[in-house]
C-alpha atoms as a PDB file:
ATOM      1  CA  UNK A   1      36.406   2.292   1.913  1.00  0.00           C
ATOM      2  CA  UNK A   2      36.427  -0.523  -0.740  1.00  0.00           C
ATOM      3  CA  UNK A   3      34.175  -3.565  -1.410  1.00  0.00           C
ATOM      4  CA  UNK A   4      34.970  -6.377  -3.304  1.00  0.00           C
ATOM      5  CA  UNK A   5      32.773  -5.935  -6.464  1.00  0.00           C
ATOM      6  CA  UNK A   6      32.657  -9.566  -6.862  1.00  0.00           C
ATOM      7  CA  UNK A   7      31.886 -10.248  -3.600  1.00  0.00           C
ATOM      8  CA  UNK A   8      28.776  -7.663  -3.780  1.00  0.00           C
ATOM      9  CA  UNK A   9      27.310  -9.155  -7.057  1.00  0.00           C
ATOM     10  CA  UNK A  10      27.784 -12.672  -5.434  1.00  0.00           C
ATOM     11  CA  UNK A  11      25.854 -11.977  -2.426  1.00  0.00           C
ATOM     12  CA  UNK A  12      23.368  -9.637  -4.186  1.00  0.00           C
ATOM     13  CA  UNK A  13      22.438 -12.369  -6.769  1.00  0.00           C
ATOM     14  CA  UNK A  14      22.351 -14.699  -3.578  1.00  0.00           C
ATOM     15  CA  UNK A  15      19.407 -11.820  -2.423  1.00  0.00           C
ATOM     16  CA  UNK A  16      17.425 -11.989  -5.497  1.00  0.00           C
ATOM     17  CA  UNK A  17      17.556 -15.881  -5.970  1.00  0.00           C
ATOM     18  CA  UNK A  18      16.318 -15.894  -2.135  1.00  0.00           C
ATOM     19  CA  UNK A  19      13.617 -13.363  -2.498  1.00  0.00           C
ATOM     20  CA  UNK A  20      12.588 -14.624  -6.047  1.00  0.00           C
ATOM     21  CA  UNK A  21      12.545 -18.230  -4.031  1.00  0.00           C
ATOM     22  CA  UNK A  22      10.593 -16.849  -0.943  1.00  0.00           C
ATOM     23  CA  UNK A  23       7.704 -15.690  -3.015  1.00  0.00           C
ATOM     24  CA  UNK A  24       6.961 -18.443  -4.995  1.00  0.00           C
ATOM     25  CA  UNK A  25       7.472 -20.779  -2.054  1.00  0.00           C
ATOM     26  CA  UNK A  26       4.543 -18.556  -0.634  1.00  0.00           C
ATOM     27  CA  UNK A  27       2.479 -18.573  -3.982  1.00  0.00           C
ATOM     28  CA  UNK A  28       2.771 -22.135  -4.896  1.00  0.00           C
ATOM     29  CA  UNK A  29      -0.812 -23.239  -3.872  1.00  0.00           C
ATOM     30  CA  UNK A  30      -3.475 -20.524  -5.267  1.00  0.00           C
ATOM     31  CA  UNK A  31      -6.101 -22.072  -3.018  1.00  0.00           C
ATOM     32  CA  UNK A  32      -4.077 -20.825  -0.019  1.00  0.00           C
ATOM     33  CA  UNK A  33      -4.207 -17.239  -0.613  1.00  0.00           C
ATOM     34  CA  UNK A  34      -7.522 -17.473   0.802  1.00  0.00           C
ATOM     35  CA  UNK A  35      -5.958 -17.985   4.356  1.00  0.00           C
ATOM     36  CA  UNK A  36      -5.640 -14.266   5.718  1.00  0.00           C
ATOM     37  CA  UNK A  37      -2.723 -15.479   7.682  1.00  0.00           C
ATOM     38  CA  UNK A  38      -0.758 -16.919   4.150  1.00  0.00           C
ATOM     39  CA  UNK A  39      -2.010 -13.467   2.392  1.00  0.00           C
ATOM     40  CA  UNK A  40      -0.456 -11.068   5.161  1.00  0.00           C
ATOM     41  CA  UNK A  41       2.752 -13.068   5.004  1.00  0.00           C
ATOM     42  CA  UNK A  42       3.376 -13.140   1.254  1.00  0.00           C
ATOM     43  CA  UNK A  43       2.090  -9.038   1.683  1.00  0.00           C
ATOM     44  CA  UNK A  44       5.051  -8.943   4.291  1.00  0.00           C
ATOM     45  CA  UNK A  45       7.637 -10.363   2.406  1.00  0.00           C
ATOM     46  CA  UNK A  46       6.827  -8.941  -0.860  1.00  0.00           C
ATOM     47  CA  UNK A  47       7.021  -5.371   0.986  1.00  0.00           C
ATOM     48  CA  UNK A  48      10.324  -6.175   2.797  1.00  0.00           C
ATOM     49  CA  UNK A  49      11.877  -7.548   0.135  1.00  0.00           C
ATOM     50  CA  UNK A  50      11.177  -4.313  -1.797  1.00  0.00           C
ATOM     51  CA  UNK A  51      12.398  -2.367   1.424  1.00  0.00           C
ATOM     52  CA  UNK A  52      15.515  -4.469   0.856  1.00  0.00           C
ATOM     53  CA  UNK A  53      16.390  -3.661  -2.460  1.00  0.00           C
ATOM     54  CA  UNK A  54      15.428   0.076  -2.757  1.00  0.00           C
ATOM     55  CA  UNK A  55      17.240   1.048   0.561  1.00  0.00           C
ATOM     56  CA  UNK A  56      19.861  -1.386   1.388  1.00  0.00           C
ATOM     57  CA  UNK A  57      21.562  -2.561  -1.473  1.00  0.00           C
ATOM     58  CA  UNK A  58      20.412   1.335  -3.349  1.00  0.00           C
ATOM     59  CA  UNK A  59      22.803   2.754  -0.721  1.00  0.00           C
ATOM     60  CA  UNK A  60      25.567  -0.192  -1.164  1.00  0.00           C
ATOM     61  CA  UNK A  61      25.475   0.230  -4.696  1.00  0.00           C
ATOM     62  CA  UNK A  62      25.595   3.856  -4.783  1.00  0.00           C
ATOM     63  CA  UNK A  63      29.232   3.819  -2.356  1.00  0.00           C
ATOM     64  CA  UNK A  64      30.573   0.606  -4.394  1.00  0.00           C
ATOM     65  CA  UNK A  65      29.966   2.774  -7.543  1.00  0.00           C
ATOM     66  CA  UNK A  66      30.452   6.123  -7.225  1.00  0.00           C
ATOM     67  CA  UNK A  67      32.688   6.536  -3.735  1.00  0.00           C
ATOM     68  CA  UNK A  68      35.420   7.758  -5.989  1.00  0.00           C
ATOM     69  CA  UNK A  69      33.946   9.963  -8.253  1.00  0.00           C
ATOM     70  CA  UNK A  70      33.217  13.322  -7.904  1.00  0.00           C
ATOM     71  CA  UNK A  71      29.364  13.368  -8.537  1.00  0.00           C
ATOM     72  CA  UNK A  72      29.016  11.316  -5.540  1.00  0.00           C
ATOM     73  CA  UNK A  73      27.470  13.719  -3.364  1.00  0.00           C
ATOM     74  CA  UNK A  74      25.189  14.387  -6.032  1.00  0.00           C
ATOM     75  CA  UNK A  75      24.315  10.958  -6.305  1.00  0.00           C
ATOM     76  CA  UNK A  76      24.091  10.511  -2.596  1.00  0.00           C
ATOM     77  CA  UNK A  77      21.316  12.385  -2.486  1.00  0.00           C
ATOM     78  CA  UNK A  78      19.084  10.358  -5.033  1.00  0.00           C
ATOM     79  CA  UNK A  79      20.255   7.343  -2.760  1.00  0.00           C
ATOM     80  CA  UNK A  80      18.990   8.782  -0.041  1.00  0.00           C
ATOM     81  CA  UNK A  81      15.843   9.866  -1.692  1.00  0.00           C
ATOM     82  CA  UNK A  82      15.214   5.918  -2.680  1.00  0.00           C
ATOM     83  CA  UNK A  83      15.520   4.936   1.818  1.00  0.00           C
ATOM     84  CA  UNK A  84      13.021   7.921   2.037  1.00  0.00           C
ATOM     85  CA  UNK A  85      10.634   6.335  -0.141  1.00  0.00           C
ATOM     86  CA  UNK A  86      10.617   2.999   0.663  1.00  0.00           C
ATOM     87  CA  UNK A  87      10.233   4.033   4.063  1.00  0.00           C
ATOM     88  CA  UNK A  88       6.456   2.944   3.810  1.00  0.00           C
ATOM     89  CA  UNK A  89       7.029  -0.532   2.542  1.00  0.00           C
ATOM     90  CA  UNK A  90       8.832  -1.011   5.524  1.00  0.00           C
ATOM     91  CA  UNK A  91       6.635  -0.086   7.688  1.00  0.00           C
ATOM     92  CA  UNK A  92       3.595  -1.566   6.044  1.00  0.00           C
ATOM     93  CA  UNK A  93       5.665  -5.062   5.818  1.00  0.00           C
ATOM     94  CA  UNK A  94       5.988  -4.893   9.725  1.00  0.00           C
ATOM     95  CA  UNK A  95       2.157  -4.706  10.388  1.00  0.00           C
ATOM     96  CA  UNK A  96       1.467  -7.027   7.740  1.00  0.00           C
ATOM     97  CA  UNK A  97       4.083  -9.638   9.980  1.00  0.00           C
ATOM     98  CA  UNK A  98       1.909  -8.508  13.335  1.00  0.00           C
ATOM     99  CA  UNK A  99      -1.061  -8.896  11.311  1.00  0.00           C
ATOM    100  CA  UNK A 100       0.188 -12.563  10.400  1.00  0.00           C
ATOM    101  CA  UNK A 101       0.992 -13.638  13.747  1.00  0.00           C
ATOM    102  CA  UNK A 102      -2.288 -12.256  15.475  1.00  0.00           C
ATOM    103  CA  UNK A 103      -4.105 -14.140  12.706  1.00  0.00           C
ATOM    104  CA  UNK A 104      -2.097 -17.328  14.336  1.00  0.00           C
ATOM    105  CA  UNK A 105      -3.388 -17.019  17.645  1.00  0.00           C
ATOM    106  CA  UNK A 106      -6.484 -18.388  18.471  1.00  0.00           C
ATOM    107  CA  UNK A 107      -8.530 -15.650  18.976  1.00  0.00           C
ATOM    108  CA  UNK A 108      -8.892 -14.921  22.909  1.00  0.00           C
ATOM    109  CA  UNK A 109      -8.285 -10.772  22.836  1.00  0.00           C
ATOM    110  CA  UNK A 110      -7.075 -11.167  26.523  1.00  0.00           C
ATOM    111  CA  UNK A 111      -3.885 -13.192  25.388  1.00  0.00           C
ATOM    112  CA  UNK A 112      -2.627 -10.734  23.049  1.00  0.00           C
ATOM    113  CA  UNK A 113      -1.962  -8.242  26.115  1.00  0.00           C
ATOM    114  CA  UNK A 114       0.721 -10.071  28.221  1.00  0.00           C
ATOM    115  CA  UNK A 115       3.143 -11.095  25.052  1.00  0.00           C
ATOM    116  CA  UNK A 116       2.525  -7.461  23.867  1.00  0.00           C
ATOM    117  CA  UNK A 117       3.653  -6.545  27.171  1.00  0.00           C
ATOM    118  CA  UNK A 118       6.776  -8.374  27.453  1.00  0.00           C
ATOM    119  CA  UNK A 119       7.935  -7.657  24.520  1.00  0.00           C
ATOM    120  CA  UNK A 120       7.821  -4.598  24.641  1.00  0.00           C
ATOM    121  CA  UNK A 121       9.150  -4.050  28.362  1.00  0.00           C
ATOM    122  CA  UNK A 122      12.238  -5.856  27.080  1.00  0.00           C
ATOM    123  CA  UNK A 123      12.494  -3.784  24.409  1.00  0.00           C
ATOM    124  CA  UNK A 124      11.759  -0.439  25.906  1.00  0.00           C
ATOM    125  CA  UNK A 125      14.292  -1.509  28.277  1.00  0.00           C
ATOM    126  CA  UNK A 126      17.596  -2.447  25.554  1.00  0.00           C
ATOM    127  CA  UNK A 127      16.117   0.823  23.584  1.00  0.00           C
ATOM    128  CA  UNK A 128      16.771   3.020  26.980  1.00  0.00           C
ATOM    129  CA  UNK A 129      20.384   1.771  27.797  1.00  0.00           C
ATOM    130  CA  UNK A 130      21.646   2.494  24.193  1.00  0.00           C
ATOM    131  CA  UNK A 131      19.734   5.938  24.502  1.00  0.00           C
ATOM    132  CA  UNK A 132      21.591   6.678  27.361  1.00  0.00           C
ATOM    133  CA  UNK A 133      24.850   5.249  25.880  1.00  0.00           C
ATOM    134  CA  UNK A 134      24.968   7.274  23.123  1.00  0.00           C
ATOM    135  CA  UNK A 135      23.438  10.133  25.235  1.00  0.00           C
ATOM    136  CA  UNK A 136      20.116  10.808  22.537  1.00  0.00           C
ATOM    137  CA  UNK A 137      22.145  11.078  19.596  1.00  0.00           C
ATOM    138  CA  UNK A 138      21.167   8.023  17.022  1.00  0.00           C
ATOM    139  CA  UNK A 139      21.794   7.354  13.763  1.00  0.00           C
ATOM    140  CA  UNK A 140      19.140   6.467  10.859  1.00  0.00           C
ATOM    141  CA  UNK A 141      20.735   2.782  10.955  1.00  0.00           C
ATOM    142  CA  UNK A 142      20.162   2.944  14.773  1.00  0.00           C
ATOM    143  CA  UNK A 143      16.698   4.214  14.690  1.00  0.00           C
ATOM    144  CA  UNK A 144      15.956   1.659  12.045  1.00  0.00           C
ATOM    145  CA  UNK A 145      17.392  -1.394  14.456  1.00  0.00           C
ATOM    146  CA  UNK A 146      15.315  -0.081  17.148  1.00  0.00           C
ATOM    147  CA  UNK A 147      12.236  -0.178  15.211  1.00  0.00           C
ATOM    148  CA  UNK A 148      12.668  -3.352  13.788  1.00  0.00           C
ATOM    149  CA  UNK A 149      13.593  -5.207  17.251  1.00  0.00           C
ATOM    150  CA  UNK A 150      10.154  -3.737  18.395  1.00  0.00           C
ATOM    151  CA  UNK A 151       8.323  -5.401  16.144  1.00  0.00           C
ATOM    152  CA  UNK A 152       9.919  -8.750  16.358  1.00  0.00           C
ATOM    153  CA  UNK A 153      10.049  -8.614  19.899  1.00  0.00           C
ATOM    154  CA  UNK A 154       6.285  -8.035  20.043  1.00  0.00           C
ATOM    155  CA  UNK A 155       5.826 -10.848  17.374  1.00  0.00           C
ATOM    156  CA  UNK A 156       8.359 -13.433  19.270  1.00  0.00           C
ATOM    157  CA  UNK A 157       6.172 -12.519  22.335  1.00  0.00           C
ATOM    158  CA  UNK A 158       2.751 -13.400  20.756  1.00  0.00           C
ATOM    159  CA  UNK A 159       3.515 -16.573  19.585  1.00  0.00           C
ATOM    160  CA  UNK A 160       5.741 -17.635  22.219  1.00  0.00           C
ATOM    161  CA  UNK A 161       3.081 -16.684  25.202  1.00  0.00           C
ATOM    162  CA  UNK A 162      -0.314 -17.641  23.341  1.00  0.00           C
ATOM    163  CA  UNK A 163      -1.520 -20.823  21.824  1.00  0.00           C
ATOM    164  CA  UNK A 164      -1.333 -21.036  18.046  1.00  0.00           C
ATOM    165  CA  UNK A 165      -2.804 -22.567  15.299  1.00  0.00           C
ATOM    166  CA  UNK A 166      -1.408 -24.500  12.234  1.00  0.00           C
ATOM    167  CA  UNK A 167       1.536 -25.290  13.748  1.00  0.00           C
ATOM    168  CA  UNK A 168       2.833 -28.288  16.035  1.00  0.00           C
ATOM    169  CA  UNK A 169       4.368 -27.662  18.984  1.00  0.00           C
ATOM    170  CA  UNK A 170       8.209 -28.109  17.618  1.00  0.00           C
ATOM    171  CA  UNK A 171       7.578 -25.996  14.713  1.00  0.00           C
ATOM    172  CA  UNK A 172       6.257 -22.986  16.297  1.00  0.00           C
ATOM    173  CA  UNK A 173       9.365 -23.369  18.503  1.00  0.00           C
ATOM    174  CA  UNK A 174      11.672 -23.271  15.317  1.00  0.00           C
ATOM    175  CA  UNK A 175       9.324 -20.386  13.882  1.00  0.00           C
ATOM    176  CA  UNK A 176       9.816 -18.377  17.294  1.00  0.00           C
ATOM    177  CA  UNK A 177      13.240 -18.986  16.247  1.00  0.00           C
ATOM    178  CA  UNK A 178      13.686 -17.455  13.231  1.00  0.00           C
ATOM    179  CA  UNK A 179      11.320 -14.667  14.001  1.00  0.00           C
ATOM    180  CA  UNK A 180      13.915 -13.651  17.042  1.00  0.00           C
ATOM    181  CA  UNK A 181      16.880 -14.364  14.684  1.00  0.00           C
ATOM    182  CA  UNK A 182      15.557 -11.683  12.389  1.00  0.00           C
ATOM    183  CA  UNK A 183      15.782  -9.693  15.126  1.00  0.00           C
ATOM    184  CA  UNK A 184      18.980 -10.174  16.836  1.00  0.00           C
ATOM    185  CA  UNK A 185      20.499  -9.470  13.127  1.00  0.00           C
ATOM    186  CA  UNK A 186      19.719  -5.787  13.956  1.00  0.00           C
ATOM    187  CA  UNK A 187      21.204  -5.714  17.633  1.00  0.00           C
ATOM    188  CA  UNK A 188      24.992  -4.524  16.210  1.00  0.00           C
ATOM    189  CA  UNK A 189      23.180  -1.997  14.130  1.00  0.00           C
ATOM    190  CA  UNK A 190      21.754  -0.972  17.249  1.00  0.00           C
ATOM    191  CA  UNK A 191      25.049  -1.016  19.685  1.00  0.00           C
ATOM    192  CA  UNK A 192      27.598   0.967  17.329  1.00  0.00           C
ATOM    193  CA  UNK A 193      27.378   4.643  15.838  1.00  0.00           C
ATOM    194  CA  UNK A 194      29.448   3.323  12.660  1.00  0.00           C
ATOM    195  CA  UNK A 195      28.460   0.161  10.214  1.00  0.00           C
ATOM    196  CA  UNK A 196      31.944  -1.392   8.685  1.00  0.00           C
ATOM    197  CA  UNK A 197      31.052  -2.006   5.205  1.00  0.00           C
ATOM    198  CA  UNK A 198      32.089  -5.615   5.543  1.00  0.00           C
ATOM    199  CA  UNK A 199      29.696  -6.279   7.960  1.00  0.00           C
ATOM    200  CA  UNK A 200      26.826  -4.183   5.969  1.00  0.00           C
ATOM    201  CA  UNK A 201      27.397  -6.864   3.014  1.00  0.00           C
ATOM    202  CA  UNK A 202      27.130  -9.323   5.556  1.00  0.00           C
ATOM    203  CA  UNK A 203      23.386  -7.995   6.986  1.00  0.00           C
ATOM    204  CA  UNK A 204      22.253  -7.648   3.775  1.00  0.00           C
ATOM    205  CA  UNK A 205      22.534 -11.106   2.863  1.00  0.00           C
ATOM    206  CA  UNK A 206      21.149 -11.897   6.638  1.00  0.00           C
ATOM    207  CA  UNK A 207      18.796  -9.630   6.140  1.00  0.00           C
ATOM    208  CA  UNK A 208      17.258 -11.450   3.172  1.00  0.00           C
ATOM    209  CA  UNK A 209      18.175 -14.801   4.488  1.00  0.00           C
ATOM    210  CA  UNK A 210      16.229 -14.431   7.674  1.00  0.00           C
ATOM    211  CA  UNK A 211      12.796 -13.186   6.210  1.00  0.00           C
ATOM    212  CA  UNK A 212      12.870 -15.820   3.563  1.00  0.00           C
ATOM    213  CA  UNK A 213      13.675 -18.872   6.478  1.00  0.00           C
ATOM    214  CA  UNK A 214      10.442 -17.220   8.042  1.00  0.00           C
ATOM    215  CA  UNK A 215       8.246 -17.187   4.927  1.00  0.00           C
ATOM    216  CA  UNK A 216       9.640 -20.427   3.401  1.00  0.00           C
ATOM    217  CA  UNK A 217       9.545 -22.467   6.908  1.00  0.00           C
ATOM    218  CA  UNK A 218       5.733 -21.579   7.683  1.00  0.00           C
ATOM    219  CA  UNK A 219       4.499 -22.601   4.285  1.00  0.00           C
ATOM    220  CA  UNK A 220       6.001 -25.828   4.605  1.00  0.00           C
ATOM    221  CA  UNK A 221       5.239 -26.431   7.986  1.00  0.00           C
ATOM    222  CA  UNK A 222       1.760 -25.174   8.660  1.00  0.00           C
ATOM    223  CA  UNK A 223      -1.242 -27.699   8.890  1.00  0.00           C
ATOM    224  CA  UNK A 224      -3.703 -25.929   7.259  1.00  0.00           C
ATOM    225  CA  UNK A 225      -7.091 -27.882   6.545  1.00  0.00           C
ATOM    226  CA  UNK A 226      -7.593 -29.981   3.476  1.00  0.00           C
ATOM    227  CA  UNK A 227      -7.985 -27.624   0.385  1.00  0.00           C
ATOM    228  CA  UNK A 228     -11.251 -28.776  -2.256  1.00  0.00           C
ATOM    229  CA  UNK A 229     -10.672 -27.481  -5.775  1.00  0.00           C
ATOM    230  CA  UNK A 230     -13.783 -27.226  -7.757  1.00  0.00           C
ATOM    231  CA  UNK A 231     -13.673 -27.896 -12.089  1.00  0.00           C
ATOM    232  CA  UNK A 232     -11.810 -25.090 -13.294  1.00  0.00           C
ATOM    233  CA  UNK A 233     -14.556 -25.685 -16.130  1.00  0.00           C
ATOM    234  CA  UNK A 234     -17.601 -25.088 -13.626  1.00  0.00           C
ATOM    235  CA  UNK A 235     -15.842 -22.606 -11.760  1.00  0.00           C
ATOM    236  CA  UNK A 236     -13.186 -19.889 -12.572  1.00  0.00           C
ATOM    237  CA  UNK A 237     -11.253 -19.856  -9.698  1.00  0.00           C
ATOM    238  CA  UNK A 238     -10.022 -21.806  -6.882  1.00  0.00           C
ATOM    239  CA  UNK A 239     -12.643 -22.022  -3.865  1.00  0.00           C
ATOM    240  CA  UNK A 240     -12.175 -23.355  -0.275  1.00  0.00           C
ATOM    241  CA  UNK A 241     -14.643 -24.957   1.297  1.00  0.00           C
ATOM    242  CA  UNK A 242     -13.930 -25.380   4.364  1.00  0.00           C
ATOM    243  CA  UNK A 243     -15.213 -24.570   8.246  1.00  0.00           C
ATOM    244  CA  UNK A 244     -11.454 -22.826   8.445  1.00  0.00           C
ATOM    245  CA  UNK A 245     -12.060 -20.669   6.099  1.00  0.00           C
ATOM    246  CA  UNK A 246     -15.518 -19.476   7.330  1.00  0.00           C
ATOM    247  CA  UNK A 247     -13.984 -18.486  11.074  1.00  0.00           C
ATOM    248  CA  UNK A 248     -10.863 -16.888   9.003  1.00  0.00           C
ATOM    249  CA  UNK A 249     -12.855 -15.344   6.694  1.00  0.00           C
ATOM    250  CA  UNK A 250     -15.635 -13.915   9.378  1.00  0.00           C
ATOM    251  CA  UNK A 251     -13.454 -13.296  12.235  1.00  0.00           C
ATOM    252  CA  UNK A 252     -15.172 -15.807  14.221  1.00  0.00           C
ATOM    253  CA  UNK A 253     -13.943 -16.553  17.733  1.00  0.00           C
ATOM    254  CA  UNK A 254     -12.992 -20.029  19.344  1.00  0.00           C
ATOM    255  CA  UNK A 255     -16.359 -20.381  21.521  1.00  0.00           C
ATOM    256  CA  UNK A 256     -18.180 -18.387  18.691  1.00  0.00           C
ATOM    257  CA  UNK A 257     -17.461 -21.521  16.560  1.00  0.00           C
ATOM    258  CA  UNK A 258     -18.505 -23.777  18.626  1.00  0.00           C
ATOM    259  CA  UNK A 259     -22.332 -21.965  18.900  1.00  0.00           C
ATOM    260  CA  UNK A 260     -21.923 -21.726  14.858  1.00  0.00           C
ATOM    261  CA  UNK A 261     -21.676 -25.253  14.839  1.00  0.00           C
ATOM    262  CA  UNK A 262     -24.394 -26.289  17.241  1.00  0.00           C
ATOM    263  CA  UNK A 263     -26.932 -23.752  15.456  1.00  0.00           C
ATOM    264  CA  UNK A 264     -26.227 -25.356  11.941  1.00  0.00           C
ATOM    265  CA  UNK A 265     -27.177 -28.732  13.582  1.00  0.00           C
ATOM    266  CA  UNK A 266     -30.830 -26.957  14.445  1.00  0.00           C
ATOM    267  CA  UNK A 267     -30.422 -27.075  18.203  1.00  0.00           C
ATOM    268  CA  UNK A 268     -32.254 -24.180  20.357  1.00  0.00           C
ATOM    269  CA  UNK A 269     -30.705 -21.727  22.568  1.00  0.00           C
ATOM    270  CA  UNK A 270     -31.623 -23.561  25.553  1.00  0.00           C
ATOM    271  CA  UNK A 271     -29.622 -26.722  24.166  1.00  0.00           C
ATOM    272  CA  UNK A 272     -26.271 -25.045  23.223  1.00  0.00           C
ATOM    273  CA  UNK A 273     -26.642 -23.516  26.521  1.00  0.00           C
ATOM    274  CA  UNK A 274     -26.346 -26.756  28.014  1.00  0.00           C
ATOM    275  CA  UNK A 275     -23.813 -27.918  25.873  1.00  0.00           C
ATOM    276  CA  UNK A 276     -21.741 -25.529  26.998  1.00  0.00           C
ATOM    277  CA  UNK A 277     -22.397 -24.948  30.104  1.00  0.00           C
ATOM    278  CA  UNK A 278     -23.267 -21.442  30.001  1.00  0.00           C
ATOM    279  CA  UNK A 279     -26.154 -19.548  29.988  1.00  0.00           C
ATOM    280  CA  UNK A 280     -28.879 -18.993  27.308  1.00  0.00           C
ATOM    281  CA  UNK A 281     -28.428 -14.938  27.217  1.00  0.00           C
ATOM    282  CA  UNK A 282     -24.563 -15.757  26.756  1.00  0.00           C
ATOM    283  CA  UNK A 283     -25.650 -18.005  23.664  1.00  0.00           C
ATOM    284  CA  UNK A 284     -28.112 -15.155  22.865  1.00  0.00           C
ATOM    285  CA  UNK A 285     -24.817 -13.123  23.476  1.00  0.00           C
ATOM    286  CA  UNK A 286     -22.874 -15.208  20.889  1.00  0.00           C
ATOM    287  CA  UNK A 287     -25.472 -15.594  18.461  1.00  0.00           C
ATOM    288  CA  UNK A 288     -26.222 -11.655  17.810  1.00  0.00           C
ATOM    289  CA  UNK A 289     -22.139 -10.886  17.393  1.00  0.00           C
ATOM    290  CA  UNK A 290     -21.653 -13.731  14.920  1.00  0.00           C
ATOM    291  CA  UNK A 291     -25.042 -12.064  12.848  1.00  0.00           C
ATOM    292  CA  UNK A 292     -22.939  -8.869  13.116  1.00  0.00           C
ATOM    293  CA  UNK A 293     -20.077 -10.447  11.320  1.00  0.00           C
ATOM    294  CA  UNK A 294     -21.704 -12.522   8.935  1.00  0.00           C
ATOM    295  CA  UNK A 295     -24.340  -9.723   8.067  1.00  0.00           C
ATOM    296  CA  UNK A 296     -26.864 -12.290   8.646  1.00  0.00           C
ATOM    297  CA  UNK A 297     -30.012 -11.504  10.664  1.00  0.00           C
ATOM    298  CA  UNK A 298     -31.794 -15.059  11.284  1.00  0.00           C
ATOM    299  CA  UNK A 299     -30.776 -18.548  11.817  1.00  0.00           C
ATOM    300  CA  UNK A 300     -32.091 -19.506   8.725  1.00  0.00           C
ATOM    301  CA  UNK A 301     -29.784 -17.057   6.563  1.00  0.00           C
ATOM    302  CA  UNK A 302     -26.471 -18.294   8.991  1.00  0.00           C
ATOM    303  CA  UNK A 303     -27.549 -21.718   8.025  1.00  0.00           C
ATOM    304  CA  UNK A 304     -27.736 -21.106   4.247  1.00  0.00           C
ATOM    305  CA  UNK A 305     -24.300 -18.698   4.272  1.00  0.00           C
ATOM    306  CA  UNK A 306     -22.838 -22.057   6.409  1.00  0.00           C
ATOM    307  CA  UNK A 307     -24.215 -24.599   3.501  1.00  0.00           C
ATOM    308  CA  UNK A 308     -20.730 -22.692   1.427  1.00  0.00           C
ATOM    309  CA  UNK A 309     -18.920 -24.002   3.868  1.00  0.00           C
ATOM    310  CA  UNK A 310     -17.716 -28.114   5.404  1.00  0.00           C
ATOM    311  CA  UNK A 311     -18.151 -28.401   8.836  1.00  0.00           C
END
């Protein structure tokens, strides 16, 4: 088995130019880390690009190397030791990425369970047919495909099936996109028993590709509200002041916002109830969770925590 050595320091200085790109795409704007959703994606990418370099190109490097020498099996071990170990960062980077797209829904628990569901059927179902195939005998690369198609499955499913925030219609489309063409990279490590080293150069570089479009293309694209910057001078860092960032930062729900706003403008149970069209316990309802995530215990504290904050 031989690899172009040119070919592999092409496409792994390609890798480090696009992860060394992705991250500062992502870390541009220091006002934005204050968006949970921006943090868990930079956390994502940062993790999987580390997952990239410590197991992929560790065990590429190690075969372009040393494949002829005699140490190699000694060496094979340390490679294998370094996919051991950054066996966490991969798995960490994939719940920061479900972490980033449930953070994009808005927040109506009941519409997480049917993409979660379909996703997962469809997945449960490829998973069973190359089980069978193979009759239970998979390799690490295999096992690896399968887990990663899981989770992009799941995420395609969320955003595709739920409504979602920051985004236009067009570009969540194109960001459902690249989320499922991150997956289907992994379906021929899935199908086959044996990766051609050709083609493991070429998922590398897809591999790197594809999370970067992801990171890269939401940054650019997502209409997040109008950032404030206070005097550097009066303030040491950056602070958002915005209505966003209080339902980000306190978990608040969709109609939870909505009795947030009509208690800041003084109005009475009995006239948010009418509002909208509900009853007053279900205000009184409302009002007690959002004290239990604000740690507030009166109107008159919620008002002052909301004075931080443009409505």
């Amino acid at each position: 088995m031989e690899i172009s050595r040119i070919y592999s320091w092409i496409i792994f200085i390609f890798c480090m130019a696009l992860a060394a790109g992705g991250v500062l795409v992502l870390f541009r704007n220091k006002a934005y880390r204050q968006y949970p959703v921006f943090r868990y994606l930079q956390y994502y990418l940062i993790l999987i690009y580390t997952f990239g370099f410590y197991a992929l190109w560790s065990q590429l490097w190690f075969r372009i190397l040393f494949y002829s020498s005699d140490s190699y099996s000694t060496l094979a071990v340390f490679a294998d030791f370094l996919v051991v170990i950054s066996t966490p960062f991969l798995l960490a980077g994939k719940g920061m990425l479900v972490l980033w797209a449930v953070h994009l829904l808005e927040r109506h628990a009941r519409s997480y369970l049917y993409p979660a569901a379909v996703g997962l059927l469809l997945l449960v179902a490829l998973l069973y047919l190359v089980f069978v195939s193979y009759q239970g005998q998979l390799t690490t690369y295999q096992l690896y495909a399968a887990g990663v198609l899981l989770v992009m499955a799941v995420v395609g499913a969320l955003l595709l099936f739920s409504r979602v925030r920051y985004l236009s219609v067009s570009s969540r489309r194109v960001l459902i996109g690249l989320v499922l063409l991150v997956g289907a990279v992994h379906v021929p490590l899935l199908l086959s028993a044996t990766v051609p080293p050709a083609f493991e150069l070429a998922f590398i570089f897809l591999y790197f590709l594809g999370h970067t479009a992801v990171g890269v293309y939401f940054a650019y694209k997502a209409q997040l509200p109008v950032v404030q910057e206070r005097d550097s001078r009066a303030l040491p860092t950056v602070e958002l002041v915005t209505f966003e960032l209080f339902i980000e930062k306190y978990g608040i729900t969709a109609r939870e916002a909505e009795v947030v706003r009509e208690i800041y403008q003084g109005k009475a149970n009995k006239e948010i109830a009418d509002q909208l069209f509900v009853t007053v316990q279900t205000i009184k309802d409302h009002t007690h969770r959002i004290y239990q995530k604000t740690n507030v215990k009166s109107r008159s504290q919620l008002a002052s925590l909301m004075r931080e904050f443009q409505l």
